[in-house]
Structures are given as structure tokens and as C-alpha cells.
PDB file of N, CA and C in Angstrom:
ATOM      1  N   UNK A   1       8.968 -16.847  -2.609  1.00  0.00           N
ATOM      2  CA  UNK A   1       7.959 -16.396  -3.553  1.00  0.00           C
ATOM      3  C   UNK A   1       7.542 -14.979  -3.189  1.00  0.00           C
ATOM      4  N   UNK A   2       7.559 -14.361  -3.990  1.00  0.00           N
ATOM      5  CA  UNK A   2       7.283 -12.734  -4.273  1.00  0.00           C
ATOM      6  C   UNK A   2       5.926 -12.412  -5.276  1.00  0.00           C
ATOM      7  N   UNK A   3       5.503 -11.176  -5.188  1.00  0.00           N
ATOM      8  CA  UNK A   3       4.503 -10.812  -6.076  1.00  0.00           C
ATOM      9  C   UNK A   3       4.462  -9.311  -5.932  1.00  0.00           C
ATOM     10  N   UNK A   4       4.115  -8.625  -7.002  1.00  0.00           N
ATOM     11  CA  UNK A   4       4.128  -6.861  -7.265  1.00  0.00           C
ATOM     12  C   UNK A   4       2.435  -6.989  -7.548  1.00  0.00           C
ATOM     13  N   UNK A   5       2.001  -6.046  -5.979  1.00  0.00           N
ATOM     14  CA  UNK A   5       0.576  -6.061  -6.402  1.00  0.00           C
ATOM     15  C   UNK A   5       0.199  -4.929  -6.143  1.00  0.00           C
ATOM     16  N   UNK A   6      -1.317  -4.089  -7.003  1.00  0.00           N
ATOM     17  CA  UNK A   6      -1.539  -2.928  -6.734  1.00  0.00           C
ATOM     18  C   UNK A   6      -2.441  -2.443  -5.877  1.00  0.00           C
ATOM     19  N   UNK A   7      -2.286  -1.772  -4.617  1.00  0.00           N
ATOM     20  CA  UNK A   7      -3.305  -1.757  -3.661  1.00  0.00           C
ATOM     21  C   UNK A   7      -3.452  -0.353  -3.483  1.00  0.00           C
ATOM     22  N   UNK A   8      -4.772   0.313  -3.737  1.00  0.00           N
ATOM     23  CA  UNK A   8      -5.163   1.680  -3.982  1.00  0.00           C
ATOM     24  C   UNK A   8      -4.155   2.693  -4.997  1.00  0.00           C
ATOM     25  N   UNK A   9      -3.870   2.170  -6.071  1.00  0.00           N
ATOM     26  CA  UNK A   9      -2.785   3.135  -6.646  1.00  0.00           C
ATOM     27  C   UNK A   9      -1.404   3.064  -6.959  1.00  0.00           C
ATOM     28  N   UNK A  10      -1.098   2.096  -5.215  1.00  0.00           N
ATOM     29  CA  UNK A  10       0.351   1.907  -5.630  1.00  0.00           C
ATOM     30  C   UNK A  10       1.271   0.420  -5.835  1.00  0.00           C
ATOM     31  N   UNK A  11       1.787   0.503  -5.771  1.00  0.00           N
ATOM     32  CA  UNK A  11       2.557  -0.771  -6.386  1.00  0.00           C
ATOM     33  C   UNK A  11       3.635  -1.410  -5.357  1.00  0.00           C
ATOM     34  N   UNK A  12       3.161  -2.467  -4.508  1.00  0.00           N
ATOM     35  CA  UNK A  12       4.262  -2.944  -3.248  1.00  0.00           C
ATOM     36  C   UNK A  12       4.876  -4.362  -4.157  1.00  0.00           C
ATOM     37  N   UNK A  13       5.834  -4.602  -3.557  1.00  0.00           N
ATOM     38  CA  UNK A  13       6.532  -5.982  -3.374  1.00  0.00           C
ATOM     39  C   UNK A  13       6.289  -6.905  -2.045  1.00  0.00           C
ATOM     40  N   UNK A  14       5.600  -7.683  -1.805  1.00  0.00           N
ATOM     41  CA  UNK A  14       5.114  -8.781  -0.989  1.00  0.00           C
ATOM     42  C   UNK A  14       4.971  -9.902  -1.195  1.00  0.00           C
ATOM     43  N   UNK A  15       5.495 -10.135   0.069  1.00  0.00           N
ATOM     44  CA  UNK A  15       6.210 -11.945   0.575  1.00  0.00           C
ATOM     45  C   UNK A  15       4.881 -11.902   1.565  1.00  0.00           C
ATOM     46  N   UNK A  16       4.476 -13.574   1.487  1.00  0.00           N
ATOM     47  CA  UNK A  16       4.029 -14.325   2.829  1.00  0.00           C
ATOM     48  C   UNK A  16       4.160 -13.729   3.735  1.00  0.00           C
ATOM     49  N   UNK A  17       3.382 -13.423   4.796  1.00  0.00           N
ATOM     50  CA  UNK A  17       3.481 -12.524   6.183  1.00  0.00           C
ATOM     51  C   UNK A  17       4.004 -11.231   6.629  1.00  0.00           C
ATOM     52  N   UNK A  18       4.178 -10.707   5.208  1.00  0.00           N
ATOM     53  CA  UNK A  18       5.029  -9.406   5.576  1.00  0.00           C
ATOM     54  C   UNK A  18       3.863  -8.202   5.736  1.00  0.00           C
ATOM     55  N   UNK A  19       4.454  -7.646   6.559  1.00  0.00           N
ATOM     56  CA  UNK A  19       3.509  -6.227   6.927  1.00  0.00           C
ATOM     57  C   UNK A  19       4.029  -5.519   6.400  1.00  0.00           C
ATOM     58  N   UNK A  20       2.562  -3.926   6.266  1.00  0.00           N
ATOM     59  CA  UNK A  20       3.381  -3.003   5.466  1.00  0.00           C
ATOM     60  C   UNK A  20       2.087  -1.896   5.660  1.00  0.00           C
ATOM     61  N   UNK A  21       2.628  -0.715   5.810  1.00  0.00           N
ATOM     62  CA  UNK A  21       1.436  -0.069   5.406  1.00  0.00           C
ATOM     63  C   UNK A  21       1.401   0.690   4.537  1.00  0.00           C
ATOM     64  N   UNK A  22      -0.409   0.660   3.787  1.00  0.00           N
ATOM     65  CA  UNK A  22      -0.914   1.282   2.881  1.00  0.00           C
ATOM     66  C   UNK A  22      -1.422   2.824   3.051  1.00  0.00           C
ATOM     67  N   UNK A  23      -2.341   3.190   1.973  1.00  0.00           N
ATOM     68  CA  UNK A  23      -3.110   3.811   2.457  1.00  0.00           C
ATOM     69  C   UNK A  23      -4.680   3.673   3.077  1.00  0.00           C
ATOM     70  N   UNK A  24      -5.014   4.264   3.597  1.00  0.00           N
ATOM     71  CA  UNK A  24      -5.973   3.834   4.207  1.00  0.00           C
ATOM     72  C   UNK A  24      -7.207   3.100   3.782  1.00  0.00           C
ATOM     73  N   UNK A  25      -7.728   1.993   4.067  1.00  0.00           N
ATOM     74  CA  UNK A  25      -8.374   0.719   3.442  1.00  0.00           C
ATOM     75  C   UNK A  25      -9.475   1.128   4.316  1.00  0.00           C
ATOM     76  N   UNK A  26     -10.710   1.170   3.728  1.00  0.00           N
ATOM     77  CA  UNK A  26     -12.061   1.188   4.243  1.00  0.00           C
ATOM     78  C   UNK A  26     -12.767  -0.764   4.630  1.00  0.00           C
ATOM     79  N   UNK A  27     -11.804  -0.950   5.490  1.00  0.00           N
ATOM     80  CA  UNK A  27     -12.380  -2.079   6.036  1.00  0.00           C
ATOM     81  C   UNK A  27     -12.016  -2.419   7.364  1.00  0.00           C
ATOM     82  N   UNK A  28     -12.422  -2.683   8.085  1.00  0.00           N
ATOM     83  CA  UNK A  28     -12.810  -3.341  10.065  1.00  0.00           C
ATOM     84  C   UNK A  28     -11.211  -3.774  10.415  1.00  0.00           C
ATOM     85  N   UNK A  29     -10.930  -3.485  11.529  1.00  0.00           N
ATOM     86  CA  UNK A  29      -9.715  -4.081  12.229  1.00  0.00           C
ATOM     87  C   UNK A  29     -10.413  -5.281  12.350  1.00  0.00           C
ATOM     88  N   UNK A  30      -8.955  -6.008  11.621  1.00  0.00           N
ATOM     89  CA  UNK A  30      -8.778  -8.143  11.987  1.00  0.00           C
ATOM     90  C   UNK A  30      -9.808  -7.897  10.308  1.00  0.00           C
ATOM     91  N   UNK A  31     -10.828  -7.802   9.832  1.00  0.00           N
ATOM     92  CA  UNK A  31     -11.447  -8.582   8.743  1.00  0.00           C
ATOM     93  C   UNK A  31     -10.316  -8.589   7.220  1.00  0.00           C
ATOM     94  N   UNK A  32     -10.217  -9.197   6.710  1.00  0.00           N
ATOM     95  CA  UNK A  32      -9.524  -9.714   5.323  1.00  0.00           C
ATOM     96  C   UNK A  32     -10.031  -8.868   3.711  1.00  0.00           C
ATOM     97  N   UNK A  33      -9.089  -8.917   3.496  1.00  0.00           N
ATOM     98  CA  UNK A  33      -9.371  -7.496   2.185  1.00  0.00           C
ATOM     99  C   UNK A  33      -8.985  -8.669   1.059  1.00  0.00           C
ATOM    100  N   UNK A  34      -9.169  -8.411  -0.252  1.00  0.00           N
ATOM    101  CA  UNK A  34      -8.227  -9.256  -1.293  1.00  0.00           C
ATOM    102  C   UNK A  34      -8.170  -7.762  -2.415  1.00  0.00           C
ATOM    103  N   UNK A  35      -6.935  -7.968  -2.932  1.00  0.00           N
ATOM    104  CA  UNK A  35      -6.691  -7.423  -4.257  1.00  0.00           C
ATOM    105  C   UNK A  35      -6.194  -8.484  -5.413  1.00  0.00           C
ATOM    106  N   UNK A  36      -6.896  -8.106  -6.541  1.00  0.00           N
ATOM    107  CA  UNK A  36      -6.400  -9.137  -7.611  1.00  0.00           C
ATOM    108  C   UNK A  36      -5.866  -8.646  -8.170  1.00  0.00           C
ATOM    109  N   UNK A  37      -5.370  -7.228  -8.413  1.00  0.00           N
ATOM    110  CA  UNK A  37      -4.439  -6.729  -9.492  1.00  0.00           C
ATOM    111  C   UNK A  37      -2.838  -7.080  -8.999  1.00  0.00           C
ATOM    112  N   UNK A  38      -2.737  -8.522  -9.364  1.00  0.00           N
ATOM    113  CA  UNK A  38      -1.702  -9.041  -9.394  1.00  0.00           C
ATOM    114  C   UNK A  38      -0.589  -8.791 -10.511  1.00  0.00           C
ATOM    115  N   UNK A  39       0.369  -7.946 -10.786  1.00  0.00           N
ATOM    116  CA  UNK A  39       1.424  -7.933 -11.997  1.00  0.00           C
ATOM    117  C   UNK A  39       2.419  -8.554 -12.261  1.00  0.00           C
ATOM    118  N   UNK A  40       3.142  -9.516 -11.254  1.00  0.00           N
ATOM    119  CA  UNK A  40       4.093  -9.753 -11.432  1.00  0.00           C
ATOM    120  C   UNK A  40       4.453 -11.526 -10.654  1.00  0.00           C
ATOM    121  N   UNK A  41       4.659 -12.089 -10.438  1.00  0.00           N
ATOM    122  CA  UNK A  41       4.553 -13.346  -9.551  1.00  0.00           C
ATOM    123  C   UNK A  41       6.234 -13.688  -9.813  1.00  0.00           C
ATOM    124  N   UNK A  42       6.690 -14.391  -8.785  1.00  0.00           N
ATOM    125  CA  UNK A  42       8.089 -14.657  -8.976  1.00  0.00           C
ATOM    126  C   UNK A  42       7.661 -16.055  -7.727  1.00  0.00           C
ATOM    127  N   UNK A  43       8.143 -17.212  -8.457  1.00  0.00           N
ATOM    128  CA  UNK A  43       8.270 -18.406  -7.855  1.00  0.00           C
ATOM    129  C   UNK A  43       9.144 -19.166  -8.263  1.00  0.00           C
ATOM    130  N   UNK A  44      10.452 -19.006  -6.936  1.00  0.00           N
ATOM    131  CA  UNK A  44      11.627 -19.467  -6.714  1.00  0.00           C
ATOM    132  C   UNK A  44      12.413 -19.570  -8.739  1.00  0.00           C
ATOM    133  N   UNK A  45      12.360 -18.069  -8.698  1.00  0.00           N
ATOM    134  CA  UNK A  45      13.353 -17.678 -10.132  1.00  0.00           C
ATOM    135  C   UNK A  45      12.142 -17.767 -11.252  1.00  0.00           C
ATOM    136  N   UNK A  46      11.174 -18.595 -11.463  1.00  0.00           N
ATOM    137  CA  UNK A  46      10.237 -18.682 -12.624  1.00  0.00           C
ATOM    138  C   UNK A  46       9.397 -17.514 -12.534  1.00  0.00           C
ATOM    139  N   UNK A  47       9.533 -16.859 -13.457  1.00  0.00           N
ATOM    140  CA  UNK A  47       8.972 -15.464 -13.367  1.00  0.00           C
ATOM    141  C   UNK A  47       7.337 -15.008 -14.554  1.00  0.00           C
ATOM    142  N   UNK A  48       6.179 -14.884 -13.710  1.00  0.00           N
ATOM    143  CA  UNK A  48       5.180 -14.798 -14.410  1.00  0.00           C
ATOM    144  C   UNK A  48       4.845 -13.216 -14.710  1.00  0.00           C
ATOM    145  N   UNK A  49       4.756 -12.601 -16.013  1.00  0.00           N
ATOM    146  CA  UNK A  49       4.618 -11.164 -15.612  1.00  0.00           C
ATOM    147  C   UNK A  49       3.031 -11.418 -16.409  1.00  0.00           C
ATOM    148  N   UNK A  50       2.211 -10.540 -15.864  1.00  0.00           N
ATOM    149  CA  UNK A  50       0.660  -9.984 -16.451  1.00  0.00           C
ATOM    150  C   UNK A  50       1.294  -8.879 -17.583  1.00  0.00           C
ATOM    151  N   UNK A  51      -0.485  -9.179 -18.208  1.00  0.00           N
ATOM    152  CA  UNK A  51      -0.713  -8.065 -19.503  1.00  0.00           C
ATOM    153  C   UNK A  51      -2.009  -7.718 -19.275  1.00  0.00           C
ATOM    154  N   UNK A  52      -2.109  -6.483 -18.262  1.00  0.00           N
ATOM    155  CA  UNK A  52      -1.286  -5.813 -17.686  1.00  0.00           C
ATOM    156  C   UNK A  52      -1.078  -6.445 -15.930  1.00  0.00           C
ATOM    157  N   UNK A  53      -2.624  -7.174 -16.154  1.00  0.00           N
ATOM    158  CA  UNK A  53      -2.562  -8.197 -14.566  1.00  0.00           C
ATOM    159  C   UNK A  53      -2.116  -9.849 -15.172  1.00  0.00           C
ATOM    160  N   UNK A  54      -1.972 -10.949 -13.728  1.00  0.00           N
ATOM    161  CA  UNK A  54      -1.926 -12.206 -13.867  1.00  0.00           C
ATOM    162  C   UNK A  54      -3.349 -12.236 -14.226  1.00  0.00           C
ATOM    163  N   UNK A  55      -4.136 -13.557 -14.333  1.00  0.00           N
ATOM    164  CA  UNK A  55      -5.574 -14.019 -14.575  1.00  0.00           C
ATOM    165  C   UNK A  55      -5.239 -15.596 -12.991  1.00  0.00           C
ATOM    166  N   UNK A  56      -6.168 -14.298 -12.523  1.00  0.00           N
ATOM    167  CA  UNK A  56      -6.409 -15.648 -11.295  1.00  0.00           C
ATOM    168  C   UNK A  56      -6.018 -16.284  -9.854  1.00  0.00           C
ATOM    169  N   UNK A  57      -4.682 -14.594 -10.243  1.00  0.00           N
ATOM    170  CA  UNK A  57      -4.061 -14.217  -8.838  1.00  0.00           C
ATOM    171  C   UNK A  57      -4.283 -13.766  -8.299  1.00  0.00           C
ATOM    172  N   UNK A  58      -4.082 -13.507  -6.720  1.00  0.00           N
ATOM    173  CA  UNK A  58      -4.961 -12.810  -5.442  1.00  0.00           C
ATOM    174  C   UNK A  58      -4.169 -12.429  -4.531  1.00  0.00           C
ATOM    175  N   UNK A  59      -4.279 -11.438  -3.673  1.00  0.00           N
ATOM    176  CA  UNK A  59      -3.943 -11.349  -2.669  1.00  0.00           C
ATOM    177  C   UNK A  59      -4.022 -11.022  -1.446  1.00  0.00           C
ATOM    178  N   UNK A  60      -4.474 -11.751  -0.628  1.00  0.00           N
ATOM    179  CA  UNK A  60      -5.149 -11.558   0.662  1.00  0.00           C
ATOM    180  C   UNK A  60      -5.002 -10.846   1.843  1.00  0.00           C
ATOM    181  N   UNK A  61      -4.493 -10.042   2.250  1.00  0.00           N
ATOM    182  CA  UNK A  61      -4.498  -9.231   3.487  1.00  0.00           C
ATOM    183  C   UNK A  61      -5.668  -9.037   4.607  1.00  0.00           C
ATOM    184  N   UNK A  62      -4.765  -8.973   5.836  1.00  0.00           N
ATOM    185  CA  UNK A  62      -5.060  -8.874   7.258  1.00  0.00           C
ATOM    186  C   UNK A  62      -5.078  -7.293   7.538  1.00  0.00           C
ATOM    187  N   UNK A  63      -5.698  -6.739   8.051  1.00  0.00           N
ATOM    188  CA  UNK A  63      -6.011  -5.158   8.314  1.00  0.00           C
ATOM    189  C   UNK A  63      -5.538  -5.439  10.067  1.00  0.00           C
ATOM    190  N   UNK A  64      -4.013  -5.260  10.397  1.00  0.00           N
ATOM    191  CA  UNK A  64      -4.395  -5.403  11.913  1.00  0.00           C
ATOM    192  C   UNK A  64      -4.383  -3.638  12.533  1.00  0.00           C
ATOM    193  N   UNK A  65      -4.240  -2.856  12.166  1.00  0.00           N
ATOM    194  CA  UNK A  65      -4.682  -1.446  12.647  1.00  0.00           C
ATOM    195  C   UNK A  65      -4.646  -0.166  11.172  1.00  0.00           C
ATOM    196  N   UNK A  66      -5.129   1.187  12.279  1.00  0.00           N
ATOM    197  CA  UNK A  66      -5.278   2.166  11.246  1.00  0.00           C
ATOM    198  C   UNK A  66      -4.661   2.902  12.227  1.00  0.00           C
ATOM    199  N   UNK A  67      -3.836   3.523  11.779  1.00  0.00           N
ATOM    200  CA  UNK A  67      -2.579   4.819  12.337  1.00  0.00           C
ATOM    201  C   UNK A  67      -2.361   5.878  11.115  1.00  0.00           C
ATOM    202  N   UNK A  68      -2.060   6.911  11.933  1.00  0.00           N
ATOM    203  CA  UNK A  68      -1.737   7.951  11.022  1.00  0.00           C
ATOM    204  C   UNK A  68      -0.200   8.367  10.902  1.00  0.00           C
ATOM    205  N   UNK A  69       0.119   9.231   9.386  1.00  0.00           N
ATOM    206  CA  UNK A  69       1.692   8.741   9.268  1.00  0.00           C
ATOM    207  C   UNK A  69       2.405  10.469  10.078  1.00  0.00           C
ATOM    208  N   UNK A  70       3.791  10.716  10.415  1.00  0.00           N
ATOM    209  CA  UNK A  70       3.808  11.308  10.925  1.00  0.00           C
ATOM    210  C   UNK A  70       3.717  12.934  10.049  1.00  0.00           C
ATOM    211  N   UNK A  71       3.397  13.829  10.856  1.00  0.00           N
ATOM    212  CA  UNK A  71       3.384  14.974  10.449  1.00  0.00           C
ATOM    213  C   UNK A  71       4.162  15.960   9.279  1.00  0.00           C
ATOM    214  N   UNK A  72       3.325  16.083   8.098  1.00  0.00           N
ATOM    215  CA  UNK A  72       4.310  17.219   7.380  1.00  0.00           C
ATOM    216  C   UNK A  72       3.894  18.044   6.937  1.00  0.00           C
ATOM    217  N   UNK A  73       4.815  19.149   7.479  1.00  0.00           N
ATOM    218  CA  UNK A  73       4.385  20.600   7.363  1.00  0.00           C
ATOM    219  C   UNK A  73       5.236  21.119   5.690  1.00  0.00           C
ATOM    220  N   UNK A  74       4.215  21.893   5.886  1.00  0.00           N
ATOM    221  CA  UNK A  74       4.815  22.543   3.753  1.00  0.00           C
ATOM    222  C   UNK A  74       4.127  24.234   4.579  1.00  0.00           C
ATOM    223  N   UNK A  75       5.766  24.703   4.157  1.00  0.00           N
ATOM    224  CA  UNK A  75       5.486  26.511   4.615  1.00  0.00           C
ATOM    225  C   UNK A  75       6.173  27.087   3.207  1.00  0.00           C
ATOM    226  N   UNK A  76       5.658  28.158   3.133  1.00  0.00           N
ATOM    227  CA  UNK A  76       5.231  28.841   1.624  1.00  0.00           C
ATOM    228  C   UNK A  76       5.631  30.429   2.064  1.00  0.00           C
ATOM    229  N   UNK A  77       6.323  31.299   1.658  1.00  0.00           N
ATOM    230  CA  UNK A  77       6.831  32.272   1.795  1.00  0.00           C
ATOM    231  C   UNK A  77       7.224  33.396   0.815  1.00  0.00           C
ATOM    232  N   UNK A  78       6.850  34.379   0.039  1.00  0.00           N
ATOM    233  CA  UNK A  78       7.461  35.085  -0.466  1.00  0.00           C
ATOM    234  C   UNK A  78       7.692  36.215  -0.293  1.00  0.00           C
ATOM    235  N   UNK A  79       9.217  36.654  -0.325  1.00  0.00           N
ATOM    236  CA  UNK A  79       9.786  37.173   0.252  1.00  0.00           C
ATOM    237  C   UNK A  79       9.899  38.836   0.062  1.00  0.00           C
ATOM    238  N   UNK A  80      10.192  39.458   1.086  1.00  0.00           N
ATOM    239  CA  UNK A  80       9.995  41.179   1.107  1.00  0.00           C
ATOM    240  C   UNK A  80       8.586  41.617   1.024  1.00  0.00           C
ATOM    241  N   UNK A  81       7.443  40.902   0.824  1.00  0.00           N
ATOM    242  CA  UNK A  81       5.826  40.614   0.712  1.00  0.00           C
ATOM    243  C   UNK A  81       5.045  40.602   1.915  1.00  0.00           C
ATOM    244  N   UNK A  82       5.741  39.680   3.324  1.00  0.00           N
ATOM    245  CA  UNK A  82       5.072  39.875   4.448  1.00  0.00           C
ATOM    246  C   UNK A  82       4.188  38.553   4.323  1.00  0.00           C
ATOM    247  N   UNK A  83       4.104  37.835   3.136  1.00  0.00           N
ATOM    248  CA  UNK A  83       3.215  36.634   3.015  1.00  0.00           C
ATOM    249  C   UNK A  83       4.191  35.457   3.659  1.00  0.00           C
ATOM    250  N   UNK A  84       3.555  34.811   4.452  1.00  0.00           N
ATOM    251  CA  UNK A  84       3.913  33.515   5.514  1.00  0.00           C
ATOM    252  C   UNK A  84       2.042  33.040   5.334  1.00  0.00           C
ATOM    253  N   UNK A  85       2.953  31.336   5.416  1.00  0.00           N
ATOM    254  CA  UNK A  85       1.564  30.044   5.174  1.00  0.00           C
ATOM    255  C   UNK A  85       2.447  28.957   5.638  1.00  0.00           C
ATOM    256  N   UNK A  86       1.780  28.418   6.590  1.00  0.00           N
ATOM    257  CA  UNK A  86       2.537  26.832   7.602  1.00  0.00           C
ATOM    258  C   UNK A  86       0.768  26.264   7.473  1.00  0.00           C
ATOM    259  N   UNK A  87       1.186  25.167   6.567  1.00  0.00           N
ATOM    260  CA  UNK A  87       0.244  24.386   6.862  1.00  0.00           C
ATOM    261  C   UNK A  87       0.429  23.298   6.848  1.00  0.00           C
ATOM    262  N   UNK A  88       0.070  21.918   7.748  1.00  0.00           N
ATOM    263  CA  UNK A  88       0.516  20.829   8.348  1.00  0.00           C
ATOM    264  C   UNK A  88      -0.437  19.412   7.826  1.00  0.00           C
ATOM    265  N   UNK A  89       0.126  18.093   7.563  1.00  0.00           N
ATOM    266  CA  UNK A  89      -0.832  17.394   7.375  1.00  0.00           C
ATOM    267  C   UNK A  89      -0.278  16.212   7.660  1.00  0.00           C
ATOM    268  N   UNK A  90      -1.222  14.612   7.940  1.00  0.00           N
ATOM    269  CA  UNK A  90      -0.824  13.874   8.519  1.00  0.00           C
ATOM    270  C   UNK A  90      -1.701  12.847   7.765  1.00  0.00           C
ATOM    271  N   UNK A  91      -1.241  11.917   6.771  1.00  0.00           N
ATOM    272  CA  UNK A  91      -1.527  11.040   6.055  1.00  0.00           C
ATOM    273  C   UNK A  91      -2.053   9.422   6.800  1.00  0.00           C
ATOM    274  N   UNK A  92      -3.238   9.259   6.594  1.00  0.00           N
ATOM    275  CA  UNK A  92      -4.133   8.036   7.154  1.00  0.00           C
ATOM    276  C   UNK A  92      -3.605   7.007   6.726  1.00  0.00           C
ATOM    277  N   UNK A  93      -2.899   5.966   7.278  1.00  0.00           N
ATOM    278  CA  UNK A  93      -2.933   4.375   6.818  1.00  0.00           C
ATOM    279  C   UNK A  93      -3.085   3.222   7.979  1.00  0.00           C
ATOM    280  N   UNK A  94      -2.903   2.295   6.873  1.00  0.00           N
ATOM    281  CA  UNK A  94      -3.928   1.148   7.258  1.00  0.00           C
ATOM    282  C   UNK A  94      -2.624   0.539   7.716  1.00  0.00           C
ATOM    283  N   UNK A  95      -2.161  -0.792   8.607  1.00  0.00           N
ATOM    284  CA  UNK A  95      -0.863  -1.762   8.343  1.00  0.00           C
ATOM    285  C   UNK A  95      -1.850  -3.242   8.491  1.00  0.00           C
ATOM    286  N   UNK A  96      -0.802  -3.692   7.078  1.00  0.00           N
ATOM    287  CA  UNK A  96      -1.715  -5.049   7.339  1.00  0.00           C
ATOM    288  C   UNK A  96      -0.793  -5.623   7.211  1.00  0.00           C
ATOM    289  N   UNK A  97      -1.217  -7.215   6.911  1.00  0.00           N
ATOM    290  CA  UNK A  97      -0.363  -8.432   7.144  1.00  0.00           C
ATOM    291  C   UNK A  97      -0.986  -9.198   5.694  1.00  0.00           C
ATOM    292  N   UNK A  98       0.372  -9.378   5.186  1.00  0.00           N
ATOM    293  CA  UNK A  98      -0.064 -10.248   4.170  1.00  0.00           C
ATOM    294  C   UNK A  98      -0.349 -12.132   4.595  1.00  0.00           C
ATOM    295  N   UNK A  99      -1.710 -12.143   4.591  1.00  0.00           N
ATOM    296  CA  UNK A  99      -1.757 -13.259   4.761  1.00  0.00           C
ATOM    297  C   UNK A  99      -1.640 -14.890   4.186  1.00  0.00           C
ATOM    298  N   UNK A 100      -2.605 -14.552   2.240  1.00  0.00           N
ATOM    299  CA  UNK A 100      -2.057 -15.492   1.281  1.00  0.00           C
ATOM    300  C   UNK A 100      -2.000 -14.974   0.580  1.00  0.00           C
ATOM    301  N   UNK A 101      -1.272 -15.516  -0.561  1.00  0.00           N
ATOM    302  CA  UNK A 101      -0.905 -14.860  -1.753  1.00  0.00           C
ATOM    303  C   UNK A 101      -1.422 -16.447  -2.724  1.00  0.00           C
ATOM    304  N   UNK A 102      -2.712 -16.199  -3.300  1.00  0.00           N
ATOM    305  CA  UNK A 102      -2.634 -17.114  -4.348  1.00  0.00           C
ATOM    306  C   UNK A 102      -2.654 -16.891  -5.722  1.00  0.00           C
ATOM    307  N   UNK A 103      -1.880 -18.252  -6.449  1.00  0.00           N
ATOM    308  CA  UNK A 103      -1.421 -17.446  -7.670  1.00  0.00           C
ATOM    309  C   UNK A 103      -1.292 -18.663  -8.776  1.00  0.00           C
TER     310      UNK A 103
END
């Protein structure tokens, strides 16, 4: 069993216990988050799609840390000008654990 759910924006595919990280979730290491914008449910081939969500589906996540993703630099240059720009950035997320998925 599978489900396409939307958590801050974007759109994952998640199974039972699978980890994954998001973006960064304003909630406590170890406490439980739910999202209901459930779209899609797949149970063993029977396939439920929402308009535009399910009604009544959930999905529960585990917050087990907050790490940051690795470094990317964007440098900007135009040329025969003498203009040079390196500027660097490092994107906040959350990894959780999908804990239930009810549906």
C-alpha cells in the first residue's frame, strides 16, 4: 500500500515506515505531525484518486531529526565587466518516518 501525499508544497510517494526528508517542519524531535492532503491511495492494485484530496485520509509522521541539505553555491559572472558574485546556501530539512497511513 502506497499513497501520494502533500507535505509543505510538495508531493512524495509513501509506504509504511519509509523515511524521507522534507522540508523543514516546525515541530519537536520524536513528536508526530499529520497531513491530510491525501491524493492518491493505492491498495494492493485498487486505486483511489481524490478531487483534488481523498475525504478522510491521513498521514502520520515521526520527525526523528532536523539536518541541513548539502551546500549550493550559484556564482554569477559577466564577462570583460570585472563583476564576480559566489553566493552559497544550504537548505533546512526535517527526516521523518512515516509512521501510519490511514485511509
Amino acid at each position: 500500500m502506497y499513497v501520494i501525499v502533500d507535505i509543505q508544497g510538495q508531493q512524495f510517494k509513501v509506504e509504511q515506515n519509509q523515511r524521507l526528508f522534507v522540508h523543514r517542519i516546525n515541530a519537536e524531535q520524536g513528536s508526530e505531525v499529520e497531513f491530510e492532503k491525501v491524493m492518491l491511495i493505492d491498495k494492493d492494485g485498487e486505486v483511489t484518486v481524490g478531487t483534488p484530496v481523498v475525504d478522510g485520509a491521513k498521514v502520520v509522521l515521526e520527525v526523528l531529526s532536523h539536518v541541513k541539505g548539502d551546500k549550493v553555491l550559484v556564482f554569477k559572472k559577466k564577462r570583460r565587466k570585472g563583476y564576480r558574485k559566489l553566493n552559497g546556501h544550504r537548505q533546512q530539512f526535517s527526516e521523518v518516518r512515516v509512521k501510519e497511513i490511514i485511509a
